[in-house]
PDB file of N, CA and C in Angstrom:
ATOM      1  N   UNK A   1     -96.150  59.008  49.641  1.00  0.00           N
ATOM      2  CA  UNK A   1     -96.408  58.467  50.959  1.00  0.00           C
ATOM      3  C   UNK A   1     -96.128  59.561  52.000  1.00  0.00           C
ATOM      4  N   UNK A   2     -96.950  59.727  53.344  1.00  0.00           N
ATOM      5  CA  UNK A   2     -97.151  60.593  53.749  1.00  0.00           C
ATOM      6  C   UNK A   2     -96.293  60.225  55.165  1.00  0.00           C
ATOM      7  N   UNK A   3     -95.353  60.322  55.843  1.00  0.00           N
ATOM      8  CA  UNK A   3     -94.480  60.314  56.714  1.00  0.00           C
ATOM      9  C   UNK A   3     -94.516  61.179  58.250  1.00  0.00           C
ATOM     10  N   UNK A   4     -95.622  61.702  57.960  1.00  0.00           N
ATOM     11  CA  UNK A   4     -95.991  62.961  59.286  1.00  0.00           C
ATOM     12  C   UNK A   4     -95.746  62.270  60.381  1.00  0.00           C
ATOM     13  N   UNK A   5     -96.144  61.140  60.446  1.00  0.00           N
ATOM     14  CA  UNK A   5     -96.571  60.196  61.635  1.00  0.00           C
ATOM     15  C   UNK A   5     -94.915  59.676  62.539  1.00  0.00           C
ATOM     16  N   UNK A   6     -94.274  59.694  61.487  1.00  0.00           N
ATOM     17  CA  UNK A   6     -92.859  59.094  61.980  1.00  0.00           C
ATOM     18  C   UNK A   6     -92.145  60.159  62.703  1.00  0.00           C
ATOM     19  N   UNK A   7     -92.507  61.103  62.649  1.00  0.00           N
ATOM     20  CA  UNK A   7     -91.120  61.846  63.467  1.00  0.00           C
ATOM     21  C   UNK A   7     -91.922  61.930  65.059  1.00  0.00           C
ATOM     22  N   UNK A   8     -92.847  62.172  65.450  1.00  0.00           N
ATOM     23  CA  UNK A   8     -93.774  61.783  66.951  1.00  0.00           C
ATOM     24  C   UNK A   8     -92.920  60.560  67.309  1.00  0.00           C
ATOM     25  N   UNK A   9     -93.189  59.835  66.557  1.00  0.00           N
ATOM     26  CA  UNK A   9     -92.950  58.316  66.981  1.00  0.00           C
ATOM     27  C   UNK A   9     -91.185  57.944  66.994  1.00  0.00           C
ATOM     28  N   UNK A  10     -90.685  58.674  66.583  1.00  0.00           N
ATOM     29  CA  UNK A  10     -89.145  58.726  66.700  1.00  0.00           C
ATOM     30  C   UNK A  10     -88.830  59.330  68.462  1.00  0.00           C
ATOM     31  N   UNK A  11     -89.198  60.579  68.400  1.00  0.00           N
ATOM     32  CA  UNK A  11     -89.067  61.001  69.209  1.00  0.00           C
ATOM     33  C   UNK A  11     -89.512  60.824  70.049  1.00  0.00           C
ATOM     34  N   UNK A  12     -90.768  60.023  70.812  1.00  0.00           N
ATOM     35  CA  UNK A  12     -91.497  59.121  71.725  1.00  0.00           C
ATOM     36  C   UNK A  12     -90.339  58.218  71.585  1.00  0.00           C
ATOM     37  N   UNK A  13     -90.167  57.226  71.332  1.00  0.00           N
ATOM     38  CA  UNK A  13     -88.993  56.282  70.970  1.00  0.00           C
ATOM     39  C   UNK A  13     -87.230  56.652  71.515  1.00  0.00           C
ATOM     40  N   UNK A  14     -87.394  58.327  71.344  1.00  0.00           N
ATOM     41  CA  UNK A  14     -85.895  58.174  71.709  1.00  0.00           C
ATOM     42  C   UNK A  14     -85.534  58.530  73.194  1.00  0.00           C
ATOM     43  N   UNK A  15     -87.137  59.500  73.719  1.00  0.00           N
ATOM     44  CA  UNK A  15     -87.260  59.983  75.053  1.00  0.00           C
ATOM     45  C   UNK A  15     -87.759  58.468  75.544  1.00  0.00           C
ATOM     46  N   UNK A  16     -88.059  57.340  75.263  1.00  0.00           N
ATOM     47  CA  UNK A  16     -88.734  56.730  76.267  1.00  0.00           C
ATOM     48  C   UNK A  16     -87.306  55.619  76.476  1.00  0.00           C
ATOM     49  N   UNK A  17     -86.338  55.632  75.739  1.00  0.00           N
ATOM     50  CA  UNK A  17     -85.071  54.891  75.534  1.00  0.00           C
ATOM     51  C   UNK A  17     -84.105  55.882  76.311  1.00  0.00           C
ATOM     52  N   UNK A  18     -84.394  56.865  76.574  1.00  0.00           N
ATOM     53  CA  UNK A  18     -83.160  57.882  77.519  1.00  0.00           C
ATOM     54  C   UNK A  18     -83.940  57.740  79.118  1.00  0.00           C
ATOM     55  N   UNK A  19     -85.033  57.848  79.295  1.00  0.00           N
ATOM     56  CA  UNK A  19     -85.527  57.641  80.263  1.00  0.00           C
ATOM     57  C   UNK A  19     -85.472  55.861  81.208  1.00  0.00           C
ATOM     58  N   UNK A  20     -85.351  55.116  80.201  1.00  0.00           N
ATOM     59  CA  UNK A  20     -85.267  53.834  80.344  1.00  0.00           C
ATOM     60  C   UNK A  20     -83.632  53.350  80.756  1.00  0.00           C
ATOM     61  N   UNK A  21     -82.754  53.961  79.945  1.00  0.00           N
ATOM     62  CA  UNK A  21     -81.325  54.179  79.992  1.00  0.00           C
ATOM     63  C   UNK A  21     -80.835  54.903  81.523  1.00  0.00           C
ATOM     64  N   UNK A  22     -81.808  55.741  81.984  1.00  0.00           N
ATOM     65  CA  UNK A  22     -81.354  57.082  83.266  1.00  0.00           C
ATOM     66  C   UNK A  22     -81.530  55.778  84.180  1.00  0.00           C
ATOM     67  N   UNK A  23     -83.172  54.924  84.385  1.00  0.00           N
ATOM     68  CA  UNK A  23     -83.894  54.406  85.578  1.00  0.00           C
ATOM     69  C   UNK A  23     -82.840  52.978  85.460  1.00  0.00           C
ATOM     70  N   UNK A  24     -81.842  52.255  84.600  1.00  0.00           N
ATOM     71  CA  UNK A  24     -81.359  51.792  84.596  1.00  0.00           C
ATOM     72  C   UNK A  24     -79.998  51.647  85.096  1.00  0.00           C
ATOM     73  N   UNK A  25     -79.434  53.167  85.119  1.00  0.00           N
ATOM     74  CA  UNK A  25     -78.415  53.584  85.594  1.00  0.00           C
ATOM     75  C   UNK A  25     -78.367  53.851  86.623  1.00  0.00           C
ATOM     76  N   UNK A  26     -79.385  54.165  87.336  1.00  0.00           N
ATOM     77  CA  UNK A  26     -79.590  55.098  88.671  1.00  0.00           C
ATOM     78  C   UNK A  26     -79.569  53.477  89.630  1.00  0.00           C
ATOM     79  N   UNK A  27     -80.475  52.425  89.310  1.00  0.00           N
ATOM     80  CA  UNK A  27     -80.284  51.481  89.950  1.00  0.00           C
ATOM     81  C   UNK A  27     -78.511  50.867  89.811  1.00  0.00           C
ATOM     82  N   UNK A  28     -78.300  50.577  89.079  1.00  0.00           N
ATOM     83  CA  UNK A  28     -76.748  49.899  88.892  1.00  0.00           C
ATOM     84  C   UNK A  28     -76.284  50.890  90.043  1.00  0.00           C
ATOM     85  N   UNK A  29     -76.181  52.261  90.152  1.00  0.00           N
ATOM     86  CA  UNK A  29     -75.613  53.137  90.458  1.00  0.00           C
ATOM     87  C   UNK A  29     -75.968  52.915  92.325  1.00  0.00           C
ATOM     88  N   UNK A  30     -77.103  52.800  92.769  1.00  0.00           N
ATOM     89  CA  UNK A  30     -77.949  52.998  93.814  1.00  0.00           C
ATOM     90  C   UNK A  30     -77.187  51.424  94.551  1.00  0.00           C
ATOM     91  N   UNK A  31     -77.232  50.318  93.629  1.00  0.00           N
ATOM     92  CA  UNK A  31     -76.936  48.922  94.259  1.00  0.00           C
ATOM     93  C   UNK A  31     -75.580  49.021  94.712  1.00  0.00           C
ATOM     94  N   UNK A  32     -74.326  49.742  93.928  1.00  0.00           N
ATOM     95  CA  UNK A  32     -72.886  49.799  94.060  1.00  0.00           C
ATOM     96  C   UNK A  32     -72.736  50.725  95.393  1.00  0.00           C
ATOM     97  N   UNK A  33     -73.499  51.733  95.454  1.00  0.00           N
ATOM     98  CA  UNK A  33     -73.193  52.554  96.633  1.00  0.00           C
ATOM     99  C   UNK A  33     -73.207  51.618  97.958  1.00  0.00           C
ATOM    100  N   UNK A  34     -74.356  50.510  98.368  1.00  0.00           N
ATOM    101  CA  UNK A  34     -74.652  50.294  99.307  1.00  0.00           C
ATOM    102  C   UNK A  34     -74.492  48.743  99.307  1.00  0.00           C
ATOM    103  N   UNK A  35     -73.289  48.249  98.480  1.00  0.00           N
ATOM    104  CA  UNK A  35     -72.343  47.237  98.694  1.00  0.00           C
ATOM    105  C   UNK A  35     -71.096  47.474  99.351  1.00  0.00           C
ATOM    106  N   UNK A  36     -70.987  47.050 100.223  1.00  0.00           N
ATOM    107  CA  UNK A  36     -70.067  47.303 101.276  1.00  0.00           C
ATOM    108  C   UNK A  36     -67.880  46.642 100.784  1.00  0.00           C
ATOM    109  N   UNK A  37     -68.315  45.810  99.878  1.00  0.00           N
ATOM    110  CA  UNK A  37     -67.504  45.734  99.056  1.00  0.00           C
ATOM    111  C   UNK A  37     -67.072  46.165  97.725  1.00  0.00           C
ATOM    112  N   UNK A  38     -67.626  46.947  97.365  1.00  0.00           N
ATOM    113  CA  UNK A  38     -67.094  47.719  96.480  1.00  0.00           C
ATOM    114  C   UNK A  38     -66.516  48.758  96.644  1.00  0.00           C
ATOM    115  N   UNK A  39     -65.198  48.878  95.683  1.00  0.00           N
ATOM    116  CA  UNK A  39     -63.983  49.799  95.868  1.00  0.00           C
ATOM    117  C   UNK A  39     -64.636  51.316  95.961  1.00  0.00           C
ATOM    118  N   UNK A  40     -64.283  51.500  96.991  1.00  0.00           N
ATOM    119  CA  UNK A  40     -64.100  53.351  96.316  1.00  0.00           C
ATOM    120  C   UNK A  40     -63.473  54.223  95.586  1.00  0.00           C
ATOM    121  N   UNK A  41     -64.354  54.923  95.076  1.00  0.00           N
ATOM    122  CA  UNK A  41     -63.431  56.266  94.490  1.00  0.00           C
ATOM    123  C   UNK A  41     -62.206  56.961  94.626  1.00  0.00           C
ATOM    124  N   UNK A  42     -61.030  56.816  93.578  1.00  0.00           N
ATOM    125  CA  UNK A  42     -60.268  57.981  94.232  1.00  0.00           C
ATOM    126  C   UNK A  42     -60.761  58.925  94.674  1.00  0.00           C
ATOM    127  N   UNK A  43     -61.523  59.318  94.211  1.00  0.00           N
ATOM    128  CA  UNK A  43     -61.912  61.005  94.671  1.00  0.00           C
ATOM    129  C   UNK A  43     -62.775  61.146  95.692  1.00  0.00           C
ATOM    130  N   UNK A  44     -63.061  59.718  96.757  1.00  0.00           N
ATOM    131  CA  UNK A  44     -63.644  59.918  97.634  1.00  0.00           C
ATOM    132  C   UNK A  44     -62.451  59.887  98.960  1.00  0.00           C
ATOM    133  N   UNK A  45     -63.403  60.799  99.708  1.00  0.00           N
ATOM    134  CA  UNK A  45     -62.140  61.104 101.252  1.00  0.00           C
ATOM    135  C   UNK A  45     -61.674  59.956 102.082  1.00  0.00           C
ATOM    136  N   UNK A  46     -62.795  59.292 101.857  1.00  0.00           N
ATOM    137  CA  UNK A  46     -62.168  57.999 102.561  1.00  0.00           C
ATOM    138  C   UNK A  46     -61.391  56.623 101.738  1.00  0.00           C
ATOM    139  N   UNK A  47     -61.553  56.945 100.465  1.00  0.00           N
ATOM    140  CA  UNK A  47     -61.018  55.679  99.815  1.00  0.00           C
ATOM    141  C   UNK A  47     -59.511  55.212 100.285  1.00  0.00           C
ATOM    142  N   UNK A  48     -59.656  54.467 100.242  1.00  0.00           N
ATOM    143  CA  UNK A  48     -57.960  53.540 100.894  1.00  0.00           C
ATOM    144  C   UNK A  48     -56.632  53.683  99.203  1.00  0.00           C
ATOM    145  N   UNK A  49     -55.775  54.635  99.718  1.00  0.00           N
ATOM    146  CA  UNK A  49     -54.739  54.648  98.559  1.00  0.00           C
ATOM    147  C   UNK A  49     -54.651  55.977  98.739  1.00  0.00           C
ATOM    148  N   UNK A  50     -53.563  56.229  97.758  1.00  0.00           N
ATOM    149  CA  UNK A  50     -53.639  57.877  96.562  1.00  0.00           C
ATOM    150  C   UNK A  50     -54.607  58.131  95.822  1.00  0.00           C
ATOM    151  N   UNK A  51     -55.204  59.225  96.452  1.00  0.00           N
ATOM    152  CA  UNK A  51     -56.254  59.479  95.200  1.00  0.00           C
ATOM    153  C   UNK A  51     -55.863  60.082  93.992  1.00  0.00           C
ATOM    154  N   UNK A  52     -56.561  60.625  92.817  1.00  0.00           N
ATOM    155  CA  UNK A  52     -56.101  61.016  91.696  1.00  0.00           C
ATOM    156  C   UNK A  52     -55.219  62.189  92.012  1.00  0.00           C
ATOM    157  N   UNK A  53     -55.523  62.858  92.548  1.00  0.00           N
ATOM    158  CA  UNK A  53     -54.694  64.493  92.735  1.00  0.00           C
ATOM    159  C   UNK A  53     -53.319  63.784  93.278  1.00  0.00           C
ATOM    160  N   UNK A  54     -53.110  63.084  94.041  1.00  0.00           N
ATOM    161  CA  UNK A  54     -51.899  62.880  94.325  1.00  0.00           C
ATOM    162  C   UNK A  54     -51.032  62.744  93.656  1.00  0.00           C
ATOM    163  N   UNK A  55     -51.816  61.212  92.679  1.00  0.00           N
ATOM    164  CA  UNK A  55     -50.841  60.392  92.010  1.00  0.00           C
ATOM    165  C   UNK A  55     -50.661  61.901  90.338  1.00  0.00           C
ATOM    166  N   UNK A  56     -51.515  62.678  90.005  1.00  0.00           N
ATOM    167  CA  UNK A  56     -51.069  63.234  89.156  1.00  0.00           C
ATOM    168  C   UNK A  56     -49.917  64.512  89.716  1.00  0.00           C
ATOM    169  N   UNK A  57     -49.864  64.608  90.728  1.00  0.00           N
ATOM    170  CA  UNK A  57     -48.728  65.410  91.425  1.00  0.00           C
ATOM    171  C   UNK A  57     -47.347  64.700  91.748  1.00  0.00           C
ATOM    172  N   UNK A  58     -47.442  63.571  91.857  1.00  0.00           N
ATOM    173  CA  UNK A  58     -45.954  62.819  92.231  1.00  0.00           C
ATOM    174  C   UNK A  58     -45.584  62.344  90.724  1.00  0.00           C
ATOM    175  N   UNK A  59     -46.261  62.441  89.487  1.00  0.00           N
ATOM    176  CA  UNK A  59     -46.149  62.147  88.285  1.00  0.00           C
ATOM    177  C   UNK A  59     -44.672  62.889  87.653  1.00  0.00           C
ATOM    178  N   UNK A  60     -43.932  62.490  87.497  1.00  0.00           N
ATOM    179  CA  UNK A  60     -42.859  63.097  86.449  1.00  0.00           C
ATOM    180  C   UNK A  60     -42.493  63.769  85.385  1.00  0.00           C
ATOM    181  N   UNK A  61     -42.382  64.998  85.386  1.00  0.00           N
ATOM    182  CA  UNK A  61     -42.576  65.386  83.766  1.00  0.00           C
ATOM    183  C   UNK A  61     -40.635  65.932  83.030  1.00  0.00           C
TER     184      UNK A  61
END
């Protein structure tokens, strides 16, 4: 049996599932930015708290 055909079709299959995965993310991603209730980032300048650099500097060793 001759199998040539399957590896095109894998790889169509795995680019059209990473591309599908990106346009999926980018929205989730796009909706959270421009909810006015959702938390911010430590690592953003305005987020309300300690951001990460802090809290790993007041950390105890």
């Amino acid at each position: 049996m001759d199998l040539v055909w399957l590896l095109p079709l894998l790889a169509m299959f795995t680019l059209l599932s990473v591309v599908v995965f990106a346009l999926l993310s980018k929205k989730r991603v796009e909706e959270r930015r421009h909810d006015p209730n959702s938390p911010k980032s430590s690592l953003a300048p305005d987020s309300a708290g300690a951001g990460a650099v802090e809290k790993l500097q007041r950390k105890p060793r």
